[in-house]
C-alpha atoms as a PDB file:
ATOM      1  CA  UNK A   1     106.251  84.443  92.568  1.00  0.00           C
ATOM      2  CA  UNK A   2     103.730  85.631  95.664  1.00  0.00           C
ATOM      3  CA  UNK A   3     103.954  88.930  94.188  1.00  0.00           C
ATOM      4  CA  UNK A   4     102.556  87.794  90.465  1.00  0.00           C
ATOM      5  CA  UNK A   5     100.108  86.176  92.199  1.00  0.00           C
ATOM      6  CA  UNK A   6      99.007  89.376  94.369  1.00  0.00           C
ATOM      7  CA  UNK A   7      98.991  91.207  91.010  1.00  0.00           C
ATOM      8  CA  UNK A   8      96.928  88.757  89.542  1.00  0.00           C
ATOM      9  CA  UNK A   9      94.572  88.109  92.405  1.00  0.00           C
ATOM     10  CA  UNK A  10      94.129  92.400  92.737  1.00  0.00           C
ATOM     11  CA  UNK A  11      93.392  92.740  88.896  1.00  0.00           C
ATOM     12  CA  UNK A  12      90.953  90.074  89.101  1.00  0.00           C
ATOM     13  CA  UNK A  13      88.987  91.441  92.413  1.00  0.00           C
ATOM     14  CA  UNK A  14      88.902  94.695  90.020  1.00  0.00           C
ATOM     15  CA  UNK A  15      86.889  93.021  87.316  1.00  0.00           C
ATOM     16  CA  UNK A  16      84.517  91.270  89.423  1.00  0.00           C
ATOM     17  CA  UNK A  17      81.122  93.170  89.485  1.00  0.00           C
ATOM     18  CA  UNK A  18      80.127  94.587  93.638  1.00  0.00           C
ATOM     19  CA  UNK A  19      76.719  94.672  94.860  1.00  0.00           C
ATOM     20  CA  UNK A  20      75.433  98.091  95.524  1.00  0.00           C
ATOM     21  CA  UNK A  21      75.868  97.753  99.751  1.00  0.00           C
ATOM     22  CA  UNK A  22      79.510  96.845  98.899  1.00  0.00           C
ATOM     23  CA  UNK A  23      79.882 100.187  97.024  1.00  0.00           C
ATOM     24  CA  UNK A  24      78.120 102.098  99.676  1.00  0.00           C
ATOM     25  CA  UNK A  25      80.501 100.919 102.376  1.00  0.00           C
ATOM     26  CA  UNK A  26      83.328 101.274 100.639  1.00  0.00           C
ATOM     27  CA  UNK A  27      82.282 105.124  99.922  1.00  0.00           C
ATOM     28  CA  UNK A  28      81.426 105.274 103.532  1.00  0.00           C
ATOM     29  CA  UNK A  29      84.988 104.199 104.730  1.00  0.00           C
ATOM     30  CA  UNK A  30      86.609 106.624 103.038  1.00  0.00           C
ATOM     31  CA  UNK A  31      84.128 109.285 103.933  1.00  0.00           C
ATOM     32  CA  UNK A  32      84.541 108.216 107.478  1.00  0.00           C
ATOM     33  CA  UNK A  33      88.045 108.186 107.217  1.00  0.00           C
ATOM     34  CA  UNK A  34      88.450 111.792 105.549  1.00  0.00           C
ATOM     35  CA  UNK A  35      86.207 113.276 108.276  1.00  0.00           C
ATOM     36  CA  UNK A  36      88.006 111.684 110.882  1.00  0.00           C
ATOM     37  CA  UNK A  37      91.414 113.071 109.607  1.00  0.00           C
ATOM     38  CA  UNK A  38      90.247 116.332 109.148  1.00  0.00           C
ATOM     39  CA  UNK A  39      88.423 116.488 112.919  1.00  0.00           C
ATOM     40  CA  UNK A  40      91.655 115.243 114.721  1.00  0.00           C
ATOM     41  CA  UNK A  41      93.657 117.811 112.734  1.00  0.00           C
ATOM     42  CA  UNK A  42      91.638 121.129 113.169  1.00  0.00           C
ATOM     43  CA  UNK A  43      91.289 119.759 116.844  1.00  0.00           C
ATOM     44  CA  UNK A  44      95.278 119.764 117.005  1.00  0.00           C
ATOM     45  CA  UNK A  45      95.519 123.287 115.338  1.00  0.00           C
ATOM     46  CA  UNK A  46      92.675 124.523 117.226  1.00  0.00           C
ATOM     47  CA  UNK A  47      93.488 123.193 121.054  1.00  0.00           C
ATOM     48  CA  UNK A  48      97.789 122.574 120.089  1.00  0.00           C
ATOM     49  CA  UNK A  49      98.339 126.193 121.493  1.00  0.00           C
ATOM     50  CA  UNK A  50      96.040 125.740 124.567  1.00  0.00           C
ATOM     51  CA  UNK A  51      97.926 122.914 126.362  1.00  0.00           C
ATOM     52  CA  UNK A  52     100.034 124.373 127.512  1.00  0.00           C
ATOM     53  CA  UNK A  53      97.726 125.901 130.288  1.00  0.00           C
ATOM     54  CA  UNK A  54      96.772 122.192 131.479  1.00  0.00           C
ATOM     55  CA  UNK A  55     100.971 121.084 131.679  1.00  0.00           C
ATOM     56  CA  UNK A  56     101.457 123.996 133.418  1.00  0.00           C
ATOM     57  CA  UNK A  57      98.633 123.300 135.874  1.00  0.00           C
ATOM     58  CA  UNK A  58     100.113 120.036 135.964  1.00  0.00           C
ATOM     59  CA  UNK A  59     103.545 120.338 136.808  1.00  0.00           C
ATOM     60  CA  UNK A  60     102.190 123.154 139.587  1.00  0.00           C
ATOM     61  CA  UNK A  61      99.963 120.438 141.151  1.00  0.00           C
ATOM     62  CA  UNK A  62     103.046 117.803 140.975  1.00  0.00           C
ATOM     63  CA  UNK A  63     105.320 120.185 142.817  1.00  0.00           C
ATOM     64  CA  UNK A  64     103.404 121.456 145.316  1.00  0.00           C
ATOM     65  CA  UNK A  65     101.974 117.990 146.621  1.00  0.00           C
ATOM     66  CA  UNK A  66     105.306 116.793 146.885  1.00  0.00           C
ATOM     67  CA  UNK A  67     106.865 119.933 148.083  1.00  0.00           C
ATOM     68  CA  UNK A  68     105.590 118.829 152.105  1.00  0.00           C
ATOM     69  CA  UNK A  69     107.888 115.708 151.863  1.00  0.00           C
ATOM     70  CA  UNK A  70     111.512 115.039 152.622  1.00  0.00           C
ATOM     71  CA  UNK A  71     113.721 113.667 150.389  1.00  0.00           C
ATOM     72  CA  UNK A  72     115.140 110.339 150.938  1.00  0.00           C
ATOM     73  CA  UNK A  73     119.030 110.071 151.978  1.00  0.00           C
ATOM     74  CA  UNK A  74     121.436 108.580 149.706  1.00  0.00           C
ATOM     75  CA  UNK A  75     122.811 105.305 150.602  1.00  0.00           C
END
């Protein structure tokens, strides 16, 4: 039943008429949307490769900062 009435409810939003500054944001949201997926992709192709350097530098940092201190014993 709640899904007739979602069909129904969708086919009649599609008939009704929108106002131009409807249209525009609706255009704008998927503009927006399509730029934003394409920027956050080429940034992963482009910089995927690169971090490596930065875990690297990362892990180095980790281990020497705790290389000074002794381990706890086991209990």
């Amino acid at each position: 039943m709640s899904a007739l009435i979602h069909l129904l409810s969708a086919h009649q939003q599609k008939n009704e008429k929108k106002s131009i500054v409807a249209k525009m944001a609706d255009r704008m949201s998927r503009l927006s949307e399509g730029f934003w997926f394409s920027l956050s992709l080429g940034l992963f192709i482009i910089m995927g490769p690169f971090s490596i350097f930065a875990v690297i530098i990362g892990l180095h940092s980790l281990a020497t900062k705790n290389a000074n201190q002794r381990e706890p014993e086991a209990a």
